[in-house]
C-alpha atoms as a PDB file:
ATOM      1  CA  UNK A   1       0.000   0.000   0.000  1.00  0.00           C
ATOM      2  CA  UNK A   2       1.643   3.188  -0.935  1.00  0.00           C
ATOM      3  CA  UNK A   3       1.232   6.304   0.706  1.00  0.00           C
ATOM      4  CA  UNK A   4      -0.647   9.078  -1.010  1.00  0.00           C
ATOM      5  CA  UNK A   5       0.219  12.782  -0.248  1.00  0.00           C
ATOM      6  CA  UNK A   6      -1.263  15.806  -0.206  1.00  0.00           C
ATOM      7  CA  UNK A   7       0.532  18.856   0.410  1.00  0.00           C
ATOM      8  CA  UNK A   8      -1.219  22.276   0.500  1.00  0.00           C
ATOM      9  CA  UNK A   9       1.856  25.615   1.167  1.00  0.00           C
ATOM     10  CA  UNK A  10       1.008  29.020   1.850  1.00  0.00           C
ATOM     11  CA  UNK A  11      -0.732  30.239  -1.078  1.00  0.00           C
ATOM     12  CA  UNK A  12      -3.126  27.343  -0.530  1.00  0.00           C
ATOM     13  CA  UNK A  13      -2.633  25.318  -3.995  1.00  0.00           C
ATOM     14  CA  UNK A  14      -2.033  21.954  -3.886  1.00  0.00           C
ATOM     15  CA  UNK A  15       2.179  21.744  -3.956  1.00  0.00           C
ATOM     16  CA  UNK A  16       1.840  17.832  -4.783  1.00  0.00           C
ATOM     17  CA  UNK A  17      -1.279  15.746  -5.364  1.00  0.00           C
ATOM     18  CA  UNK A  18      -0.453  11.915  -6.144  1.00  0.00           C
ATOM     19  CA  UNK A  19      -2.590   9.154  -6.611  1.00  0.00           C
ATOM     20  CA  UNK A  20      -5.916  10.958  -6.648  1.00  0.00           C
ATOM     21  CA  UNK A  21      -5.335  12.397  -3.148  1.00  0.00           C
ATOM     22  CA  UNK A  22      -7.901  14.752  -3.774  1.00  0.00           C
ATOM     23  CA  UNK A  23      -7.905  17.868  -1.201  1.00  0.00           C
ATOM     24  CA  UNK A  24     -11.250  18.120  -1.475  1.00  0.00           C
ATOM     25  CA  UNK A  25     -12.371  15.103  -0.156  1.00  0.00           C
ATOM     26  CA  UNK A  26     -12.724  14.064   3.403  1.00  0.00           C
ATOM     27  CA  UNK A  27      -9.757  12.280   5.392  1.00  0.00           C
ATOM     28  CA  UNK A  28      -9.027  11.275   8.855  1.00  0.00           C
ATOM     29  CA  UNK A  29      -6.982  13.948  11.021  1.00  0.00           C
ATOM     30  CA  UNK A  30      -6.075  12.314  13.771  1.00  0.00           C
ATOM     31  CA  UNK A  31      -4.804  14.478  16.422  1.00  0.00           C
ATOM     32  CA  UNK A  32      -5.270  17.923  14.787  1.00  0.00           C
ATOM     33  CA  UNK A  33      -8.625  17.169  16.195  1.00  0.00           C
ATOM     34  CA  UNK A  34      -7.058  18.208  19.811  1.00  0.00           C
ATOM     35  CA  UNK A  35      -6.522  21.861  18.401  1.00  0.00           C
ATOM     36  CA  UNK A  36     -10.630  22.182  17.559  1.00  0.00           C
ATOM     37  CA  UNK A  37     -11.106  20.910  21.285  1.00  0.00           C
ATOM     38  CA  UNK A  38      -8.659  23.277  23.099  1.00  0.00           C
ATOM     39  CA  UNK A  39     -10.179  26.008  21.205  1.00  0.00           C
ATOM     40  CA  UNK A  40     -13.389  24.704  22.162  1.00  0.00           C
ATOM     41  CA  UNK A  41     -12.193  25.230  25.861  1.00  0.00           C
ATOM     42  CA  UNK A  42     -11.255  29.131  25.292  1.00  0.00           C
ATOM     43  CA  UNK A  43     -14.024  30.272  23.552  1.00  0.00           C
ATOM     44  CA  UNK A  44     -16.192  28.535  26.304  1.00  0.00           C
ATOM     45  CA  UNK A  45     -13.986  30.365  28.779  1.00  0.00           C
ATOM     46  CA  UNK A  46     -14.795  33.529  26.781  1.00  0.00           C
ATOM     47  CA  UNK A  47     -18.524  32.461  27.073  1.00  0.00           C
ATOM     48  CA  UNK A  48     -18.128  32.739  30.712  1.00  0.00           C
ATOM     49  CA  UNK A  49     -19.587  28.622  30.549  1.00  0.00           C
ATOM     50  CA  UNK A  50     -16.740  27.661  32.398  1.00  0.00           C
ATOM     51  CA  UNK A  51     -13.114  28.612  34.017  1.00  0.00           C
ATOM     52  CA  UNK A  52     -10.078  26.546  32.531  1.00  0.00           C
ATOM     53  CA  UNK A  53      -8.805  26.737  35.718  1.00  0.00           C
ATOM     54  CA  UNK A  54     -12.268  24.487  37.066  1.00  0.00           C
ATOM     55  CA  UNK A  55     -11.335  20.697  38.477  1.00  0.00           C
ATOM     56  CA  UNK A  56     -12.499  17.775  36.055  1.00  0.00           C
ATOM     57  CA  UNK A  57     -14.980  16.744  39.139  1.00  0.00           C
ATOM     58  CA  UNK A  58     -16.868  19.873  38.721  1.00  0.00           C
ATOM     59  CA  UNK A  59     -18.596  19.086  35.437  1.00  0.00           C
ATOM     60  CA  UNK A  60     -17.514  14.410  35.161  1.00  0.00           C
ATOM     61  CA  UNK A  61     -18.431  12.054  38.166  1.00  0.00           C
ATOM     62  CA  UNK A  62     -14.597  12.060  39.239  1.00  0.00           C
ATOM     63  CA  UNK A  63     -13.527  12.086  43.098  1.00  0.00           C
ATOM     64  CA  UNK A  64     -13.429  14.871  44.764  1.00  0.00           C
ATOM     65  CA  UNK A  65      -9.832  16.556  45.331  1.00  0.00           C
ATOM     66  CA  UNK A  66      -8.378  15.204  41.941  1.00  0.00           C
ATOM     67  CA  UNK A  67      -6.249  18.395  41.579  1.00  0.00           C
ATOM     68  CA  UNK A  68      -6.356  17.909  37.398  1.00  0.00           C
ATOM     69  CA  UNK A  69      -8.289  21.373  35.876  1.00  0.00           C
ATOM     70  CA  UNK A  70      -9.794  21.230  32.485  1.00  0.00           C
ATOM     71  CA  UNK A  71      -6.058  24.009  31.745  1.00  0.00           C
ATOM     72  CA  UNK A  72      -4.222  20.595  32.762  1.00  0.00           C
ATOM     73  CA  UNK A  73      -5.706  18.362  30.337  1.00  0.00           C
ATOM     74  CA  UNK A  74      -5.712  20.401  27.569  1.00  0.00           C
ATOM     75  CA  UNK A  75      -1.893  21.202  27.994  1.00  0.00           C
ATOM     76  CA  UNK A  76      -0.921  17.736  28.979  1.00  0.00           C
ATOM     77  CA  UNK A  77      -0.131  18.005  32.243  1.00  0.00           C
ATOM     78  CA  UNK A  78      -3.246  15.963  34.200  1.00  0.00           C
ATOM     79  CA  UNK A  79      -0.702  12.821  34.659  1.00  0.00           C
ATOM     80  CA  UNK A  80      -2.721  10.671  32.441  1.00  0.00           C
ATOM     81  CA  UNK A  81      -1.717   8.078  30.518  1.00  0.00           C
ATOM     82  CA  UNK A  82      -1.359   8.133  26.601  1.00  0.00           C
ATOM     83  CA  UNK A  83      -4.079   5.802  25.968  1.00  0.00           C
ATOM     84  CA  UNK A  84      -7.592   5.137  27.959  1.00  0.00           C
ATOM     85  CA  UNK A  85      -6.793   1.729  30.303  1.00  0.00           C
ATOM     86  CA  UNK A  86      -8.601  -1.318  28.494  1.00  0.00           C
ATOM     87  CA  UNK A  87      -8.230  -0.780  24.957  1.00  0.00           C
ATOM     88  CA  UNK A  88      -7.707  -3.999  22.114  1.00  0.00           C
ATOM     89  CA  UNK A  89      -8.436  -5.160  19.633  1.00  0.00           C
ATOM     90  CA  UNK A  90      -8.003  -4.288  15.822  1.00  0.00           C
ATOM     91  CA  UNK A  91     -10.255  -1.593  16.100  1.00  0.00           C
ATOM     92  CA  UNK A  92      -9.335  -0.388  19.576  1.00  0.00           C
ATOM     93  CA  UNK A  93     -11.787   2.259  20.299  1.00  0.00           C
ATOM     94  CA  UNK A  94     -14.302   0.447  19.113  1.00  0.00           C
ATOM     95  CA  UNK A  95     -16.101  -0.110  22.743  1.00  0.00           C
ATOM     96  CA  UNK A  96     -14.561   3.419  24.617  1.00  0.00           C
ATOM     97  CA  UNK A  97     -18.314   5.093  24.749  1.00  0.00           C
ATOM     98  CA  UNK A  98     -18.942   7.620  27.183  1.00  0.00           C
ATOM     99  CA  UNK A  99     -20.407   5.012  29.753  1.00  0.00           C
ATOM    100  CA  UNK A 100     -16.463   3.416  29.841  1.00  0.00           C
ATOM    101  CA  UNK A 101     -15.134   7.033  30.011  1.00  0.00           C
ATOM    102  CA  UNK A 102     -17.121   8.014  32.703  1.00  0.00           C
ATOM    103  CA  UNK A 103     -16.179   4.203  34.303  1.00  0.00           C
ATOM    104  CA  UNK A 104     -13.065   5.446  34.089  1.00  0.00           C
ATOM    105  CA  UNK A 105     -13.365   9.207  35.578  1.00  0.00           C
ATOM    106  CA  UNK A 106     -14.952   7.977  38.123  1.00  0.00           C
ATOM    107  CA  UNK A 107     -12.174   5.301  39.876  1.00  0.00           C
ATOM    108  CA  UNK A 108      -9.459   6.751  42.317  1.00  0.00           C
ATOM    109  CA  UNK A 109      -6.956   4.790  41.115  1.00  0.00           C
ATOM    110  CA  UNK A 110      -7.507   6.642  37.781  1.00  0.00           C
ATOM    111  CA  UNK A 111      -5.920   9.897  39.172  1.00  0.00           C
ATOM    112  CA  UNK A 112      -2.736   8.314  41.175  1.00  0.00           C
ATOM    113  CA  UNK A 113      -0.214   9.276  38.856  1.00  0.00           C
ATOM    114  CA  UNK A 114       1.289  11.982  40.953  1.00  0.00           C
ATOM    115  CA  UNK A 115       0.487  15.763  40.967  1.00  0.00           C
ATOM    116  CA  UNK A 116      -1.171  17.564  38.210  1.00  0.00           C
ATOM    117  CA  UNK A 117       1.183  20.174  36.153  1.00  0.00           C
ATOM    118  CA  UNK A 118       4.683  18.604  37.165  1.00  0.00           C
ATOM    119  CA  UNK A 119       5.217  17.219  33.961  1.00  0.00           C
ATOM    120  CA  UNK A 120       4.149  16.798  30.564  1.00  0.00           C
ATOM    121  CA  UNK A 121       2.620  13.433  29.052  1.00  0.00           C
ATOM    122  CA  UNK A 122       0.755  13.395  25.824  1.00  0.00           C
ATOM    123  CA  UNK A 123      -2.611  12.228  26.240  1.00  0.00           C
ATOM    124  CA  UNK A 124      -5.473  10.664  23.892  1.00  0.00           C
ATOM    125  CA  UNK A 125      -6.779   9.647  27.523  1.00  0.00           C
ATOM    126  CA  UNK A 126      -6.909  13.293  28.879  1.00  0.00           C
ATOM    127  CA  UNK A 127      -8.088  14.941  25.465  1.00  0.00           C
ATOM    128  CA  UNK A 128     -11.062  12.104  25.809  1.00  0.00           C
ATOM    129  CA  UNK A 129     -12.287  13.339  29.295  1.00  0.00           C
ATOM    130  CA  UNK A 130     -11.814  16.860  28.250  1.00  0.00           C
ATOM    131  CA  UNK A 131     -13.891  16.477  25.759  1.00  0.00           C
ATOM    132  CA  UNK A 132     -16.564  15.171  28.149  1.00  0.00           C
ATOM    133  CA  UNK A 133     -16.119  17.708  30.194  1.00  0.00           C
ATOM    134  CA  UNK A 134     -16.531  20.153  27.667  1.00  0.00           C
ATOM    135  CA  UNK A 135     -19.908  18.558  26.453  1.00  0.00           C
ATOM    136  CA  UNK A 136     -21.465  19.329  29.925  1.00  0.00           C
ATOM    137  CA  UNK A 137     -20.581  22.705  30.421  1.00  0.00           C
ATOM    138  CA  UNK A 138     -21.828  23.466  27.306  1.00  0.00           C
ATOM    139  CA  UNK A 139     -25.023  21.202  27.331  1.00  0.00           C
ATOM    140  CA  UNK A 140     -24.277  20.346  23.879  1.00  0.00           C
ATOM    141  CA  UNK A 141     -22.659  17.462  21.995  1.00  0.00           C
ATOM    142  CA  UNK A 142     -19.263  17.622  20.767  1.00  0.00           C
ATOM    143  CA  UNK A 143     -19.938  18.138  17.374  1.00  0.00           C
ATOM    144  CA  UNK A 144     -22.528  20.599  17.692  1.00  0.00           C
ATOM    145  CA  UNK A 145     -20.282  22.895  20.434  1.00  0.00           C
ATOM    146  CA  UNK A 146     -17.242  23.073  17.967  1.00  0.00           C
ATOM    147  CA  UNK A 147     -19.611  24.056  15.166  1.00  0.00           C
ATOM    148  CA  UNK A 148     -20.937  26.842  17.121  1.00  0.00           C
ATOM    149  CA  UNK A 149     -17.825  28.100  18.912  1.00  0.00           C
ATOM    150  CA  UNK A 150     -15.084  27.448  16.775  1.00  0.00           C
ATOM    151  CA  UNK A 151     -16.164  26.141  12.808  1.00  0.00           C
ATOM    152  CA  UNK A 152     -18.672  28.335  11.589  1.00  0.00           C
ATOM    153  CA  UNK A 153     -16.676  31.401  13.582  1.00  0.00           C
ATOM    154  CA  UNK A 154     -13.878  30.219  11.058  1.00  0.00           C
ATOM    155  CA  UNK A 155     -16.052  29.349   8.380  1.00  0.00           C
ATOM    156  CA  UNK A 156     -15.117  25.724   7.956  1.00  0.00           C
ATOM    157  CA  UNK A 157     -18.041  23.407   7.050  1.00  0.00           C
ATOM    158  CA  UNK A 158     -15.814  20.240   5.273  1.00  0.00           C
ATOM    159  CA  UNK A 159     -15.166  18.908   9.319  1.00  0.00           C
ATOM    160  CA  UNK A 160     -16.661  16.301  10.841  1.00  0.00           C
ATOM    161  CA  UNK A 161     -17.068  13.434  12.573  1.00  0.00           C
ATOM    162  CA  UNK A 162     -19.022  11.577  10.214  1.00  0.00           C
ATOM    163  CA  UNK A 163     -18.495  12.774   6.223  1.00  0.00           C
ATOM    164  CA  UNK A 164     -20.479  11.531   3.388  1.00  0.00           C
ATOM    165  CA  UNK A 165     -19.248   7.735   2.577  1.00  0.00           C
ATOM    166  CA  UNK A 166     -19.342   8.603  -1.043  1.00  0.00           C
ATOM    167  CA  UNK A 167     -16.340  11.513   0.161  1.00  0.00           C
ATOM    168  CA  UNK A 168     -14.687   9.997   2.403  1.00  0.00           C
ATOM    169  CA  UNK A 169     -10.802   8.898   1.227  1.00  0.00           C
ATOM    170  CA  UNK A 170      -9.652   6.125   2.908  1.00  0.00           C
ATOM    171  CA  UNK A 171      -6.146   4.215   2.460  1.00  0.00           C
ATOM    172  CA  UNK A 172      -6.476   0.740   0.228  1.00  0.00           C
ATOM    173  CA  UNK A 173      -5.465  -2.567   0.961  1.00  0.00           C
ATOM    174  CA  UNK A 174      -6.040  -5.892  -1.576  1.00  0.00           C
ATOM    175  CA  UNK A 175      -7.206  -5.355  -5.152  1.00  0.00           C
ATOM    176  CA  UNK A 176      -7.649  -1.338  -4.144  1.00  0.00           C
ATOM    177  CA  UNK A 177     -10.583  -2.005  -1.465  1.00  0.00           C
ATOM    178  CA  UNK A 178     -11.488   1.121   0.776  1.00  0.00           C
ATOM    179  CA  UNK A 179      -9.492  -0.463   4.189  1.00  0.00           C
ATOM    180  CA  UNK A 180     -12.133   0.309   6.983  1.00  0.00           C
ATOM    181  CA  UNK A 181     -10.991   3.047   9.807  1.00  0.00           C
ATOM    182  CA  UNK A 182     -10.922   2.913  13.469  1.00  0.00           C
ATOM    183  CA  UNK A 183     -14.263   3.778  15.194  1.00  0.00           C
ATOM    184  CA  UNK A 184     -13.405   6.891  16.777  1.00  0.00           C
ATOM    185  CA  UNK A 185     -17.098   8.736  16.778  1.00  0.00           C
ATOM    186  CA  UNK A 186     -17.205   7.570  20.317  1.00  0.00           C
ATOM    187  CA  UNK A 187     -15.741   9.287  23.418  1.00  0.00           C
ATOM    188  CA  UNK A 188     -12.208   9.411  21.627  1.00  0.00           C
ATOM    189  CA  UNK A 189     -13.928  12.277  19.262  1.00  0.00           C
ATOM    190  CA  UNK A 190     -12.417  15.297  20.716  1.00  0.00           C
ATOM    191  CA  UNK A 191      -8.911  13.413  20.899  1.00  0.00           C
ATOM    192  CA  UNK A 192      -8.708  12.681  17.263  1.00  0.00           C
ATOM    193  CA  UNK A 193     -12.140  11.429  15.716  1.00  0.00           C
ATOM    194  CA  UNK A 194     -13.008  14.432  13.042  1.00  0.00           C
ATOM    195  CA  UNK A 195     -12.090  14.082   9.497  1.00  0.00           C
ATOM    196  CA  UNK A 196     -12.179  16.784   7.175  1.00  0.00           C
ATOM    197  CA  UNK A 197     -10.847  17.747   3.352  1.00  0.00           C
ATOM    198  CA  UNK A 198      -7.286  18.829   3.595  1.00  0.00           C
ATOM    199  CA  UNK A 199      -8.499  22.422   2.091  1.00  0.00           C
ATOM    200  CA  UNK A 200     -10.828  22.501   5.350  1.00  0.00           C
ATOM    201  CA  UNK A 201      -7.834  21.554   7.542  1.00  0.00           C
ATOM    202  CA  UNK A 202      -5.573  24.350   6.193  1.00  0.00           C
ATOM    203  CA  UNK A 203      -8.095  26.554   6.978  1.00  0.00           C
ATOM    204  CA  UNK A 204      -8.226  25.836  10.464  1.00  0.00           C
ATOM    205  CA  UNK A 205      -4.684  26.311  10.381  1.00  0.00           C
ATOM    206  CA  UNK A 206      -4.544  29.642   8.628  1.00  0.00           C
ATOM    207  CA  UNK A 207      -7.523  31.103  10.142  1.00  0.00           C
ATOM    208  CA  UNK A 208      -5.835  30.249  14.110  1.00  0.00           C
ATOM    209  CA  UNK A 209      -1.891  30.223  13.201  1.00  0.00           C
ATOM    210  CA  UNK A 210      -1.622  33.118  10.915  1.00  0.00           C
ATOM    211  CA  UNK A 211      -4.687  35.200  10.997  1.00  0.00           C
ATOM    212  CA  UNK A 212      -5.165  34.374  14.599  1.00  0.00           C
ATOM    213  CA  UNK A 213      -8.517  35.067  14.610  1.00  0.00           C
ATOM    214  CA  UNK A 214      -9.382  33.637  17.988  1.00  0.00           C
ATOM    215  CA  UNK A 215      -5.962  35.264  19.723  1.00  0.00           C
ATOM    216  CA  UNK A 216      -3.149  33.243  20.770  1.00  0.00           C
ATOM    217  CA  UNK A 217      -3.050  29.697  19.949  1.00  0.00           C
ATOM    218  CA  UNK A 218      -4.649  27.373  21.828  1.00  0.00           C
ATOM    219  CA  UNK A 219      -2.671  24.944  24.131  1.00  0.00           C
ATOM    220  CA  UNK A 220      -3.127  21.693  22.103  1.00  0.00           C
ATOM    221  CA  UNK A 221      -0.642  23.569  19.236  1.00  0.00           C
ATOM    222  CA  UNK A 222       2.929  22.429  20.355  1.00  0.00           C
ATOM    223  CA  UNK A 223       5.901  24.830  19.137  1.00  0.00           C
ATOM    224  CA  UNK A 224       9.900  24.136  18.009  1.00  0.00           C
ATOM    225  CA  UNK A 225      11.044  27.588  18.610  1.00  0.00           C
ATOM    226  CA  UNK A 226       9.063  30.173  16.528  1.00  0.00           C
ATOM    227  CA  UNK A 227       7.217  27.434  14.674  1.00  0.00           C
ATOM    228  CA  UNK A 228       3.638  26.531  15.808  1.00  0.00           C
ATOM    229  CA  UNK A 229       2.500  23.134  14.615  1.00  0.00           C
ATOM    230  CA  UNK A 230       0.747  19.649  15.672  1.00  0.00           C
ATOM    231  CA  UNK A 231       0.741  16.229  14.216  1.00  0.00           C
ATOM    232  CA  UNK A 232      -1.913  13.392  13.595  1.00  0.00           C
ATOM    233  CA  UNK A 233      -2.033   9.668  13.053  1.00  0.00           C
ATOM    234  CA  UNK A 234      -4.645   7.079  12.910  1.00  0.00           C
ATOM    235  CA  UNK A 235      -4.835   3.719  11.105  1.00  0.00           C
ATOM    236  CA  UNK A 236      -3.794   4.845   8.313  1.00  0.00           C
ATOM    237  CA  UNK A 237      -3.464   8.333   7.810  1.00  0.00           C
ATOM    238  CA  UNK A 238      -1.466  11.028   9.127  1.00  0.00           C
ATOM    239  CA  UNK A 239      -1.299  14.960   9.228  1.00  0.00           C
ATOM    240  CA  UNK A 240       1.615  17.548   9.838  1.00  0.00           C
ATOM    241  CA  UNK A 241      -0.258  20.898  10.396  1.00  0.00           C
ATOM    242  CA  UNK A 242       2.569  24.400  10.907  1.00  0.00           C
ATOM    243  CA  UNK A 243       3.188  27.701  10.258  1.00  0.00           C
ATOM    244  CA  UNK A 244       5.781  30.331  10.904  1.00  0.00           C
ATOM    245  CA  UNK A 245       5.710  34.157  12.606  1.00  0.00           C
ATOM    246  CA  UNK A 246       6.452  35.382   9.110  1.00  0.00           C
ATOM    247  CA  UNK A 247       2.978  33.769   7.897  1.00  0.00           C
ATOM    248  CA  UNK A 248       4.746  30.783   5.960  1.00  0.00           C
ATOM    249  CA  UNK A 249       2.355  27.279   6.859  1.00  0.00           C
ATOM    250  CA  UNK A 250       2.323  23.555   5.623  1.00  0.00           C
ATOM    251  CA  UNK A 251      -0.184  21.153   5.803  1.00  0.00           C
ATOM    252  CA  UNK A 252       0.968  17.838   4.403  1.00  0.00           C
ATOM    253  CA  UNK A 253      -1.682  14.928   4.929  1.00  0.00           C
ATOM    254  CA  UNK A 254      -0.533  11.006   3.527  1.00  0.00           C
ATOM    255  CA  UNK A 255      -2.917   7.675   3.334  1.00  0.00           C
ATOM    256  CA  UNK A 256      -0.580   5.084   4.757  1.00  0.00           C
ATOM    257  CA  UNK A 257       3.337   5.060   4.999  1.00  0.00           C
ATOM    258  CA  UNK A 258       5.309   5.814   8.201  1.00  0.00           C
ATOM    259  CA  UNK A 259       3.398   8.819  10.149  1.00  0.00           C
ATOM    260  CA  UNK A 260       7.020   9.842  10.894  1.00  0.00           C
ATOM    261  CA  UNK A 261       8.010  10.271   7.182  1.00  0.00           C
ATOM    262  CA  UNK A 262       4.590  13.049   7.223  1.00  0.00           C
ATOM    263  CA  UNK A 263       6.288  15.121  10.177  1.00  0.00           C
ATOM    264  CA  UNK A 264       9.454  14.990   8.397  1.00  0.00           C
ATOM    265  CA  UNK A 265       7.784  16.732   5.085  1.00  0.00           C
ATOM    266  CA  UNK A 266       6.407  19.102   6.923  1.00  0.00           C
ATOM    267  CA  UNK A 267       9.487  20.049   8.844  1.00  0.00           C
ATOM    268  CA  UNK A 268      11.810  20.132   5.788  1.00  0.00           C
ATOM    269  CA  UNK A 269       8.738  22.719   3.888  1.00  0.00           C
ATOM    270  CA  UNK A 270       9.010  25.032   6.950  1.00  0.00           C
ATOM    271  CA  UNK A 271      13.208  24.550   7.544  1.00  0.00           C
ATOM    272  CA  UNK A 272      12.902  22.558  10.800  1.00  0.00           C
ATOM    273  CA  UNK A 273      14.904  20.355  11.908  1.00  0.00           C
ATOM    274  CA  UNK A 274      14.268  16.551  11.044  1.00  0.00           C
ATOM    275  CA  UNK A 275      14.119  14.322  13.573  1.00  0.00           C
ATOM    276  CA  UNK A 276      14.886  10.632  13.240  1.00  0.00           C
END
């Protein structure tokens, strides 16, 4: 299976389209989903619908005295693991609903890992209860809260969680069959469920990067030295999203292939170091 790029520069035409990688269809993007939920979380600040700075147990069924805020999950920091406990299978988020999150939020042993905002640790886990959290402030599901605070204020409609089957573009395995993705419309939406066309996804990243029409970047976006950027991977498909302070961005998304070998085109297009 061969991978097939897509890579959209600053002036927003496709730099390289192989293989019918069509930007205008709808792909998985992973991770870059974490940037629409951490926005999520400072326009609702904005809103005055919640405080970043509230504990988790104040809108989830946790224990009382967790210490974690909604500000440590979305930066990392909440001492959760990478990955919700439980998860297997070949389609591993499959059964992670919210009644398993909420299982989850709700044991002790859940938030033993040592005191919130000591350290950093990437988290699919923490995005997942953020998310949640998120959802009940608001009184709204996921998809319809990041519509109303943070898509339509962009004016991206080509995101979602669940695209047209007849647009969707999925990576092929034997005699050039569709290879089915991982469920991830459950509670592992707001960590990296959303697809959307790769013209909708450089949007996102123009419109909060280098227009910054919401402010400063939300914490999700990680930075290597003046470059803002964040990564994706699922399955089979991955996403390098990054710009620089003098306006220059990259989106590069690929179907299959090493998600490593995606970071490292988007690096080289904005002069960053490649790492191995």
């Amino acid at each position: 299976m061969r991978p097939l790029p897509t890579c959209l520069l600053s002036d927003g035409r496709p730099a390289r389209v192989s293989r019918g990688h069509d930007p205008d269809r709808f792909v998985e993007i992973g991770s870059l989903t974490k940037v629409v939920t951490s926005t999520a979380l400072l326009r609702l600040a904005e809103a005055k619908t919640l405080d970043p700075q509230d504990p988790v147990e104040r809108w989830l069924p946790a224990p009382a005295g967790t210490g974690v805020t909604l500000a440590h999950l979305a930066a990392h920091t909440s001492g959760l693991p990478r990955l919700p406990p439980g998860l297997s299978g070949c389609d591993p988020y499959a059964g992670f609903d919210e009644t398993a999150l909420r299982a989850l939020v709700g044991r002790p042993e859940t938030w033993d890992a040592g005191e919130p905002g000591r350290r950093e640790e990437y988290s699919n886990f923490g995005y997942a209860v953020l998310g949640a959290a998120l959802v009940a402030a608001a009184g709204q599901p996921y998809e319809r809260l990041v519509r109303e605070h943070v898509l339509d204020p962009l004016g991206i409609d080509a995101m979602t969680a669940h695209p047209p089957q007849d647009r969707r573009l999925c990576a092929t395995g034997w005699f050039g069959r569709p290879r089915k993705p991982w469920t991830m419309d459950g509670a592992i939406l707001p960590a990296g469920g959303l697809w959307a066309t790769p013209r909708a996804a450089a949007r996102l990243l123009t419109r909060l990067l280098v227009d910054r029409t919401f402010g400063e970047p939300a914490p999700a976006w990680r930075r290597s030295g003046d470059v803002v950027w964040h990564n994706g991977a699922t399955r089979d498909a991955s996403v390098f999203a990054g710009a620089t302070p003098d306006g220059r961005w990259v989106l590069v998304h690929r179907l299959g292939g090493r998600h490593a070998d995606t970071d490292a085109l988007g690096a080289r297009a904005l002069r960053l170091p490649v790492r191995g």
